[in-house]
Protein backbone atom coordinates (compact mmCIF):
# COMPACT_ATOMS: atom_id res chain seq x y z
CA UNK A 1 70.74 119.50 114.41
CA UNK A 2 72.39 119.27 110.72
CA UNK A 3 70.79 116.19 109.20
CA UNK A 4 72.77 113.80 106.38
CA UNK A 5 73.92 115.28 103.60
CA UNK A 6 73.98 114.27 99.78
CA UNK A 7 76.48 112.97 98.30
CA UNK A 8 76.20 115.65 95.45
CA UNK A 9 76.49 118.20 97.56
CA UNK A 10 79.54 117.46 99.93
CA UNK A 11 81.21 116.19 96.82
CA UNK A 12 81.02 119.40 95.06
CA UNK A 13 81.41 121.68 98.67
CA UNK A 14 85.68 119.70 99.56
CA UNK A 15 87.86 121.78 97.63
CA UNK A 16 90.81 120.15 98.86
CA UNK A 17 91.93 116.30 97.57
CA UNK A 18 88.99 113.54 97.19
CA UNK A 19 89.91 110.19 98.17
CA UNK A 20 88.05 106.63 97.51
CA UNK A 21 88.07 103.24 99.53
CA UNK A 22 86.28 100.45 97.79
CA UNK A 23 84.80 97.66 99.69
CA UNK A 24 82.73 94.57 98.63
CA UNK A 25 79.56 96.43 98.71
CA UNK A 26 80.75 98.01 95.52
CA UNK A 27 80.93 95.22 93.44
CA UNK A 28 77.80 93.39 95.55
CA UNK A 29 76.06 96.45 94.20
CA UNK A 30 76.62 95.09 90.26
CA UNK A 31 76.10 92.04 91.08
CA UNK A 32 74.81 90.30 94.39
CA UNK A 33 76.89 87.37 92.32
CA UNK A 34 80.10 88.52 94.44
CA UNK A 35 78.73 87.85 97.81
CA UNK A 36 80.41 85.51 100.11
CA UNK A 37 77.06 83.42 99.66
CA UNK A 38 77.12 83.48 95.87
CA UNK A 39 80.41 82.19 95.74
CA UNK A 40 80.03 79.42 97.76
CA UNK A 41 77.28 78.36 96.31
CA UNK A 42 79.08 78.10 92.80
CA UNK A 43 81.90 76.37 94.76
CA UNK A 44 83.08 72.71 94.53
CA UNK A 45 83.19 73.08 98.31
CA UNK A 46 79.47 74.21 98.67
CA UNK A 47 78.93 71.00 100.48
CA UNK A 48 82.08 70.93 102.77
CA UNK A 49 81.65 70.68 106.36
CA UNK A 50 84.39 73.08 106.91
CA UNK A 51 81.55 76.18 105.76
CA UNK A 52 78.95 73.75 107.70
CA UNK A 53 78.05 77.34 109.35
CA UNK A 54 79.85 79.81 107.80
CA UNK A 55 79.90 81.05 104.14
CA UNK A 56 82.80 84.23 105.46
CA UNK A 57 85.88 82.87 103.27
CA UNK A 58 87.68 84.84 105.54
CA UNK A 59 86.51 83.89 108.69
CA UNK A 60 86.58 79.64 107.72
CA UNK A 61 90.25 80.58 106.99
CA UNK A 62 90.73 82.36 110.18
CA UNK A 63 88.93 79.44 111.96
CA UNK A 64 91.12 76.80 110.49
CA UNK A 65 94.71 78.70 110.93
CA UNK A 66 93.97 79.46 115.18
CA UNK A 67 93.39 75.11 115.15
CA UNK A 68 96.50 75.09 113.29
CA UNK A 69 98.40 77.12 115.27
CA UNK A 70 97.03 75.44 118.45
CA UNK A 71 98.24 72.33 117.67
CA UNK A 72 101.14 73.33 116.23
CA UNK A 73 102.07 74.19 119.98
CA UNK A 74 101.52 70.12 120.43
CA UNK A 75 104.65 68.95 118.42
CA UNK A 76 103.23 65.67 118.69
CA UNK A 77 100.07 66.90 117.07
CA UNK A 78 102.17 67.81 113.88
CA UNK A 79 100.47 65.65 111.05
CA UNK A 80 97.05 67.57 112.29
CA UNK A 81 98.53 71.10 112.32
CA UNK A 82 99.31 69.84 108.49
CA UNK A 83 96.00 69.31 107.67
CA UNK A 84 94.54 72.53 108.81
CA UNK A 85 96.57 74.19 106.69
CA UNK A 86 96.06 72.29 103.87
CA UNK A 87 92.81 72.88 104.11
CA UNK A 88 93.09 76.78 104.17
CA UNK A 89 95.35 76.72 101.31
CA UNK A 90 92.22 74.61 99.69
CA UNK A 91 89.99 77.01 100.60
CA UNK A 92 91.97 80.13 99.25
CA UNK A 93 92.50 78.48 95.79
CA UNK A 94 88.65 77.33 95.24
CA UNK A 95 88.01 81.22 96.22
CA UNK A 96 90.43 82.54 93.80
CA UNK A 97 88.88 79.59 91.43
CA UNK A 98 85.07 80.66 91.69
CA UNK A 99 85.63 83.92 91.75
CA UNK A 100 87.57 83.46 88.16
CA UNK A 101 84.72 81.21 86.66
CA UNK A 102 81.73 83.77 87.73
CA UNK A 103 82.95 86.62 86.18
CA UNK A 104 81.55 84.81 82.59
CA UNK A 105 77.93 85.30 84.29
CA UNK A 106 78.41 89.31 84.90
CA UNK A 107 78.30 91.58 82.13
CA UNK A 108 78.27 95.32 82.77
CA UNK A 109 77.15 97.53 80.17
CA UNK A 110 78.51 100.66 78.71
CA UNK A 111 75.75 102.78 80.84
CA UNK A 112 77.22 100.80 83.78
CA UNK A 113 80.67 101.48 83.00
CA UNK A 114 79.84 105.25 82.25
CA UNK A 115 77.77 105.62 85.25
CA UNK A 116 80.09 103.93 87.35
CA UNK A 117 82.98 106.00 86.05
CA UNK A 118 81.07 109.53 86.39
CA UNK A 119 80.96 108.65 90.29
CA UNK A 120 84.57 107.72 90.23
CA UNK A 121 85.96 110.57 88.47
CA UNK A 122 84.84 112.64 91.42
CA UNK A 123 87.82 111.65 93.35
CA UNK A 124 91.93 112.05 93.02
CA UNK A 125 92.97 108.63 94.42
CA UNK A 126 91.24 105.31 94.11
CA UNK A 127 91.77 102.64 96.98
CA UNK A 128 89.81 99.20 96.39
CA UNK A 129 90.03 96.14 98.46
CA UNK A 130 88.49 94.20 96.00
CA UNK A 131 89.97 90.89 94.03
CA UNK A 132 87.44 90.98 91.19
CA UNK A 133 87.31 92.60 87.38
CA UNK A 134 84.88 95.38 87.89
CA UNK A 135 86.74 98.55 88.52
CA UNK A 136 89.80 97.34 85.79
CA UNK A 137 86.41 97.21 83.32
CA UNK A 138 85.45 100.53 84.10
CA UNK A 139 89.22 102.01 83.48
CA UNK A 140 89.47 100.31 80.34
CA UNK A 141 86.22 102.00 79.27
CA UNK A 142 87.19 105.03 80.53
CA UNK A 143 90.54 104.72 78.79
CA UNK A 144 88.74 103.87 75.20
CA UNK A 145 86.24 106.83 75.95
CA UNK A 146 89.07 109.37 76.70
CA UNK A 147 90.61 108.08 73.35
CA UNK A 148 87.99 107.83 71.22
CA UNK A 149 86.10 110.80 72.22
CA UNK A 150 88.31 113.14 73.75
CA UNK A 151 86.57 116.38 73.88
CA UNK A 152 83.37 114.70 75.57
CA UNK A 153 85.68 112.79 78.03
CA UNK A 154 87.33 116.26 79.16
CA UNK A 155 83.80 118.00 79.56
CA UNK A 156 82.40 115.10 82.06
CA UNK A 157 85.89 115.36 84.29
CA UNK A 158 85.94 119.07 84.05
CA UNK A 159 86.32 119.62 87.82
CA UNK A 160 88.90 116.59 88.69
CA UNK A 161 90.40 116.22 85.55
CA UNK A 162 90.40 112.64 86.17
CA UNK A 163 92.24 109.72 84.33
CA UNK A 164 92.61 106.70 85.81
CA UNK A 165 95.97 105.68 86.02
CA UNK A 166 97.25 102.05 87.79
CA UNK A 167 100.92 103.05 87.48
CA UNK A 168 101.61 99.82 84.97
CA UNK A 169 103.32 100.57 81.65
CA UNK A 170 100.63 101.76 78.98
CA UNK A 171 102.35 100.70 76.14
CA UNK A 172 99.79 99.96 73.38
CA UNK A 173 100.61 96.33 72.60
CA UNK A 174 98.95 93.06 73.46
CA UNK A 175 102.15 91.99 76.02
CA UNK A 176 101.13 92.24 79.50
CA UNK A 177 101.84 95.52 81.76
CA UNK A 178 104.85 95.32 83.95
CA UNK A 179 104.09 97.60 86.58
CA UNK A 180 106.50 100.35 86.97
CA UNK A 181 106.75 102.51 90.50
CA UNK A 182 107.53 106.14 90.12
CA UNK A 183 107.62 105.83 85.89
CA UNK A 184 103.89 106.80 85.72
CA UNK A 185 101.53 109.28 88.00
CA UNK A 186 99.26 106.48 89.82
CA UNK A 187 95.84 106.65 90.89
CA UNK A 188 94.59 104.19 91.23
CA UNK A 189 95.57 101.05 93.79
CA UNK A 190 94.50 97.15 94.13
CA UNK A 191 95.48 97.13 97.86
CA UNK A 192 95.28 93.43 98.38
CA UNK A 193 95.67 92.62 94.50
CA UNK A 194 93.38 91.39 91.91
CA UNK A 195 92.38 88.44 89.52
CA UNK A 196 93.97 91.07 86.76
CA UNK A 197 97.37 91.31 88.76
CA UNK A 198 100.10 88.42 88.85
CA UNK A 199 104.23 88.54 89.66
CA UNK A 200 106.78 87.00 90.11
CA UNK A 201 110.44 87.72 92.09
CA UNK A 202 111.15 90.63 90.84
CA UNK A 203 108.17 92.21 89.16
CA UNK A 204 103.93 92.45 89.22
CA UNK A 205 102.27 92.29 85.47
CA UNK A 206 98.90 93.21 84.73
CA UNK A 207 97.02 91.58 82.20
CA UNK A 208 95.43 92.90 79.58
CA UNK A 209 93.29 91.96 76.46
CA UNK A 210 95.40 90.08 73.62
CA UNK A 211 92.82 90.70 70.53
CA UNK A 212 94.98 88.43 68.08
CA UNK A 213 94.25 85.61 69.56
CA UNK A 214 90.87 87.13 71.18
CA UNK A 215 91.61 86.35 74.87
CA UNK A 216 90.18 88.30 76.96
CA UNK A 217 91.21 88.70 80.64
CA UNK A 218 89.70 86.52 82.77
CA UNK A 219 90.68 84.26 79.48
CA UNK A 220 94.25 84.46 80.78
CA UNK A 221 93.37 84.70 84.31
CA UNK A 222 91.58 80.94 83.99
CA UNK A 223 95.02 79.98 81.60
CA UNK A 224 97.14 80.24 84.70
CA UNK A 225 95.14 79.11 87.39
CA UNK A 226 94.98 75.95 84.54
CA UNK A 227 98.56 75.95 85.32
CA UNK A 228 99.11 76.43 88.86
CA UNK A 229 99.56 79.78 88.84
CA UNK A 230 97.51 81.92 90.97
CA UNK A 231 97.12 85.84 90.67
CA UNK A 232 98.13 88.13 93.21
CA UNK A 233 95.92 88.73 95.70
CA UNK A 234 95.33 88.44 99.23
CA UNK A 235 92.94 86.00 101.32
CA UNK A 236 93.66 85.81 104.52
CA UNK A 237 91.71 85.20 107.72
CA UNK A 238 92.61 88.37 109.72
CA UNK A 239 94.43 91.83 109.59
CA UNK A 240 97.77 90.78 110.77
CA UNK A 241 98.56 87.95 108.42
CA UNK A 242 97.04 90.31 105.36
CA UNK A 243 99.70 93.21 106.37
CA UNK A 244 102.41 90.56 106.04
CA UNK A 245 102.17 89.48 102.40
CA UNK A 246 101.28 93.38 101.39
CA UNK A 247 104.69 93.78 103.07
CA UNK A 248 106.07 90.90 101.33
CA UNK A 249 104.94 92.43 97.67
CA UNK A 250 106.84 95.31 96.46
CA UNK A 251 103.61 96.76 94.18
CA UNK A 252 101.11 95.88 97.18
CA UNK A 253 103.46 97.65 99.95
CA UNK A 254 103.93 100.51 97.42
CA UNK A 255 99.91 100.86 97.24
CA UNK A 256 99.98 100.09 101.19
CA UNK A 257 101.93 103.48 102.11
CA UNK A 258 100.30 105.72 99.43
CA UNK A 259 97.14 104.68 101.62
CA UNK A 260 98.73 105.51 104.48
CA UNK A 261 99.79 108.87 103.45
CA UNK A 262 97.01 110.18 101.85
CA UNK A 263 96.16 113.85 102.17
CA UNK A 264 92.44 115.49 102.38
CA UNK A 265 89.00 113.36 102.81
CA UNK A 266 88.75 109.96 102.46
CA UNK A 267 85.33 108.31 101.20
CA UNK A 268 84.62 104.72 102.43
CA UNK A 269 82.05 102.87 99.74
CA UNK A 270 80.93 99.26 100.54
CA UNK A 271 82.94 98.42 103.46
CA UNK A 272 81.58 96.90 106.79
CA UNK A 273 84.33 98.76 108.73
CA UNK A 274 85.44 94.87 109.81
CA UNK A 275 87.92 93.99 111.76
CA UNK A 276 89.50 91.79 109.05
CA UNK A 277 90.97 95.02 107.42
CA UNK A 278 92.40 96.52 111.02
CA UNK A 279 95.71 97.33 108.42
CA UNK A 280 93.40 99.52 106.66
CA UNK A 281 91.52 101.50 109.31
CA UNK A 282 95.06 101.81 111.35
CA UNK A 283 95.98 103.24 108.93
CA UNK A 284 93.19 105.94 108.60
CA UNK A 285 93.48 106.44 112.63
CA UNK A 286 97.13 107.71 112.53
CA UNK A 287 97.36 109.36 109.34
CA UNK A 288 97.95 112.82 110.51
């Protein structure tokens, strides 16, 4: 019987296109910061008896919208179907919220970064599910390496060629990145959105360091959420409801169907195959 194989050596054996799916094990394995229980703990709702058993964002959300929808059924029951989802909306923002405020406790390191980019730049196409700053912080270093050290950058990507490449404009000024489908090869995809990421009706922007006035990006991210603004991304309780706001955003449908149509392997990294995502793992079933 063939046992397990390294990831060294099946990486370097495919000869045919690599793709990446990041889950929340990915960034867990920075930091153990971006757990559900971490976060909760850090929350202003720590103490709320609506996570009285639960510390699953996801699944408190999912809880709250089937009581909604049940008495929703009850027209008379209105008022309380209100509440519920009140209280999901609540529950969403203070998510968004902590997640915002904690990045100021993680700090990766160039090694980090570098390490963490040698094992992306094995792969084509770069799928995450994940809201938080991690993966945009190893781009940008892999974007500063590949400019400031060009020949060294090409040497460690030799077999991929690799550049990371989110498909926003990469115009060199401090304005924000309009993101611009088809204008730029893209590589890499936020499929339910990130702290980074924000739009509005007609387009998504992602935010980027502004060193004149040193803000950095979860500097801007906290700016807006100041304002009632929150970024683009996607908490929902279960698959169904998360496929209908992708659908509903032009950049996260766009990511959506390049997903859907990849070609070659796919590699699944920190993800508890959970029923949550059914969108995603439909959509690795009938890819043909």
């Amino acid at each position: 019987m063939t046992g397990l194989r390294n990831f060294e050596d099946l990486i370097q054996d495919i000869d045919c296109d690599k793709n990446l799916l990041l889950g929340n094990g990915f960034s867990i394995a920075c930091s153990d910061i971006f757990s559900y229980d971490s976060i909760l703990k850090k929350s202003s709702l720590c103490n709320s008896d609506l996570f009285c058993d639960n510390s699953d964002y996801e699944k408190v959300i999912e809880n709250l919208n089937f009581k909604k929808e049940v008495y929703q059924l009850a027209n008379e029951e209105y008022e309380i179907a209100q509440m519920y989802e009140s209280w999901s909306e609540e529950i969403k923002w203070d998510l968004v919220n902590t997640l915002t405020k904690l990045h100021d406790k993680v700090y990766t390191s160039d090694k980090e970064n570098h390490n963490t980019f040698l094992f992306l730049s094995d792969f084509n196409n770069i799928f995450t599910l994940n809201y938080d700053l991690l993966l945009y912080w190893v781009i940008i270093y892999a974007v500063r390496l590949y400019q400031s050290n060009f020949d060294y950058y090409k040497n460690i990507v030799h077999i991929n060629n690799f550049y990371p490449r989110d498909g926003f404009d990469r115009s060199q000024s401090e304005s924000d990145c309009i993101w611009c489908q088809d204008k730029w090869i893209q590589n890499v995809f936020y499929l339910h959105g990130g702290l980074h990421l924000f739009c509005d009706s007609e387009n998504t922007y992602k935010l980027k360091y502004a060193s004149s006035n040193n803000l950095s990006i979860i500097d801007k991210t906290k700016y807006w959420l100041e304002r009632g603004t929150s970024p683009l991304v996607i908490i929902e309780g279960n698959s169904v409801d998360k496929l209908k706001w992708i659908r509903g955003n032009h950049y996260l449908n766009y990511c959506y169907e390049q997903f859907c149509q990849i070609q070659g392997v796919l590699f699944i990294h920190g993800h508890s195959l959970d029923d949550k995502d059914k969108h995603i793992f439909d959509a690795i079933n009938t890819n043909p």
